[in-house]
Protein backbone atom coordinates (compact mmCIF):
# COMPACT_ATOMS: atom_id res chain seq x y z
CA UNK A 1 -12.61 -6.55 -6.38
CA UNK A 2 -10.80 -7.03 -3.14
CA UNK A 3 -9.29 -4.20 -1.55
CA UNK A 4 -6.36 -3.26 1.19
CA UNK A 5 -5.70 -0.30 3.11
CA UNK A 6 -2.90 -0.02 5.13
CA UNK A 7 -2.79 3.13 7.06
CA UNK A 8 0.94 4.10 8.60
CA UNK A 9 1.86 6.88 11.28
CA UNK A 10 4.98 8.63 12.34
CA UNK A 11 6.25 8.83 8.66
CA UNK A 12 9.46 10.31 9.09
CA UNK A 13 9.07 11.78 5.20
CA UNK A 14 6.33 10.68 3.40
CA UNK A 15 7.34 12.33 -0.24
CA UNK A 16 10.58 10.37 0.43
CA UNK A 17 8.10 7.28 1.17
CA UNK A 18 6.60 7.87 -2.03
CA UNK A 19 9.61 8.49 -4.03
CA UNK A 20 10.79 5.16 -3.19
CA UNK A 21 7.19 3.56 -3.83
CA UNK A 22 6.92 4.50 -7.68
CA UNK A 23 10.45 3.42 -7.76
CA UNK A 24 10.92 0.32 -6.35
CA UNK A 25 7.68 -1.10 -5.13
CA UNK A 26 5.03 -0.13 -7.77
CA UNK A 27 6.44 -2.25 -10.20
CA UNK A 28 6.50 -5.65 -7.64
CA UNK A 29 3.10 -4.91 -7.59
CA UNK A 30 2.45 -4.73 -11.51
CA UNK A 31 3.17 -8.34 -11.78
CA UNK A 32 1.53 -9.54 -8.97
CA UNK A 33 -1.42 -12.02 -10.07
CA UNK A 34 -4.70 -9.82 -10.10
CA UNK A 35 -3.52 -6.82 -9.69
CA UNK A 36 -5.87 -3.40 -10.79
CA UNK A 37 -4.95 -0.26 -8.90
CA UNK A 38 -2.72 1.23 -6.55
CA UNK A 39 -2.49 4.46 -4.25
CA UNK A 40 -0.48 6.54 -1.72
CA UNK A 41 -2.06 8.95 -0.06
CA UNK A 42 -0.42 11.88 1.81
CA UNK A 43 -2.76 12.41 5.04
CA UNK A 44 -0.57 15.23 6.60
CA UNK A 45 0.97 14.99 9.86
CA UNK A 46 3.45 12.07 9.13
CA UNK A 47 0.25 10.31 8.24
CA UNK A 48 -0.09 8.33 4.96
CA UNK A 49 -2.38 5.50 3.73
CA UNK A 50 -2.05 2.66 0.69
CA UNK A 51 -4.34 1.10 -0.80
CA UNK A 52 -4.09 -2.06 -3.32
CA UNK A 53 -6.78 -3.04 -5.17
CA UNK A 54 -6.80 -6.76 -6.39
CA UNK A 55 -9.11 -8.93 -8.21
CA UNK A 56 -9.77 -11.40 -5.15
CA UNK A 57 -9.12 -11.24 -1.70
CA UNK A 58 -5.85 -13.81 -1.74
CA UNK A 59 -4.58 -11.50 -3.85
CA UNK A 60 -5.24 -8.45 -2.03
CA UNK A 61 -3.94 -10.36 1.49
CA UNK A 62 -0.83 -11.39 -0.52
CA UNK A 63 0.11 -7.58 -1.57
CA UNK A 64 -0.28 -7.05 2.45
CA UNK A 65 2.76 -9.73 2.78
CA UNK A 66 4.74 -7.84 -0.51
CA UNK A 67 4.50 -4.46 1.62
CA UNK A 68 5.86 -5.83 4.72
CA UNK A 69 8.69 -6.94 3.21
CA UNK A 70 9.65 -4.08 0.86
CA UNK A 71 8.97 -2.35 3.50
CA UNK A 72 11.17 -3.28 5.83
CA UNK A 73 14.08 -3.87 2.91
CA UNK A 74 13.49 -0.35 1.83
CA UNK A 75 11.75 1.86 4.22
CA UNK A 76 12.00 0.61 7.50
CA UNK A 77 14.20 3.75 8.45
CA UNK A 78 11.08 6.55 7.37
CA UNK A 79 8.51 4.12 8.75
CA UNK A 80 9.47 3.05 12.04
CA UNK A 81 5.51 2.16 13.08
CA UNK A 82 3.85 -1.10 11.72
CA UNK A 83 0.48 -0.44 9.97
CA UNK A 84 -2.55 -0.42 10.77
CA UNK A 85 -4.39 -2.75 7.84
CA UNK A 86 -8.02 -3.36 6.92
CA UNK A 87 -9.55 -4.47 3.95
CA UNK A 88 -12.54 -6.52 2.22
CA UNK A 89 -14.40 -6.76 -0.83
CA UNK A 90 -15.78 -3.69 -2.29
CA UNK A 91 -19.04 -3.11 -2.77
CA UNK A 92 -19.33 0.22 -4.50
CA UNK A 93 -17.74 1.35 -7.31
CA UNK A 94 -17.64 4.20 -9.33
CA UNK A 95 -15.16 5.67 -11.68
CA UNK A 96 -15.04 8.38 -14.17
């Protein structure tokens, strides 16, 4: 598994950010080739964090290309700030 974490400052209103997410983008991501999870995370502050979890790290690079531009078609307004993106294989992993 292959994952990306894109981490984004300034949020104007990150439940609005959100809103438009589950809306709009979650489902582009659904039918993207290898795709297995997906998060938003509200860090406070105007702060919030993604992160896409693929099956290999194309993939997971790819979904960093499919965020830019919803992004920007969508969001651009709430999230004037680039992010700031990392990402790599993981190599723990637990789940309930």
């Amino acid at each position: 598994m292959h994952v990306s974490i894109r981490k984004y400052e300034k949020v104007v209103s990150v439940a609005e950010v959100c809103r438009k997410i589950a809306l709009t983008f979650v489902p582009l991501l659904r039918k993207s080739p290898g795709f297995i999870a997906y998060y938003a995370v509200d860090c406070g502050g105007g702060t919030m964090a993604t992160v896409s979890v693929f099956s290999t790290e194309r993939m997971a690079l790819d979904s960093n290309e499919i965020a830019a531009k919803w992004l920007q078609e969508n969001v651009a307004d709430l999230q004037p700030i680039p992010p700031e993106i990392v990402g790599g294989k993981a190599e723990v992993v637990i789940t309930a």
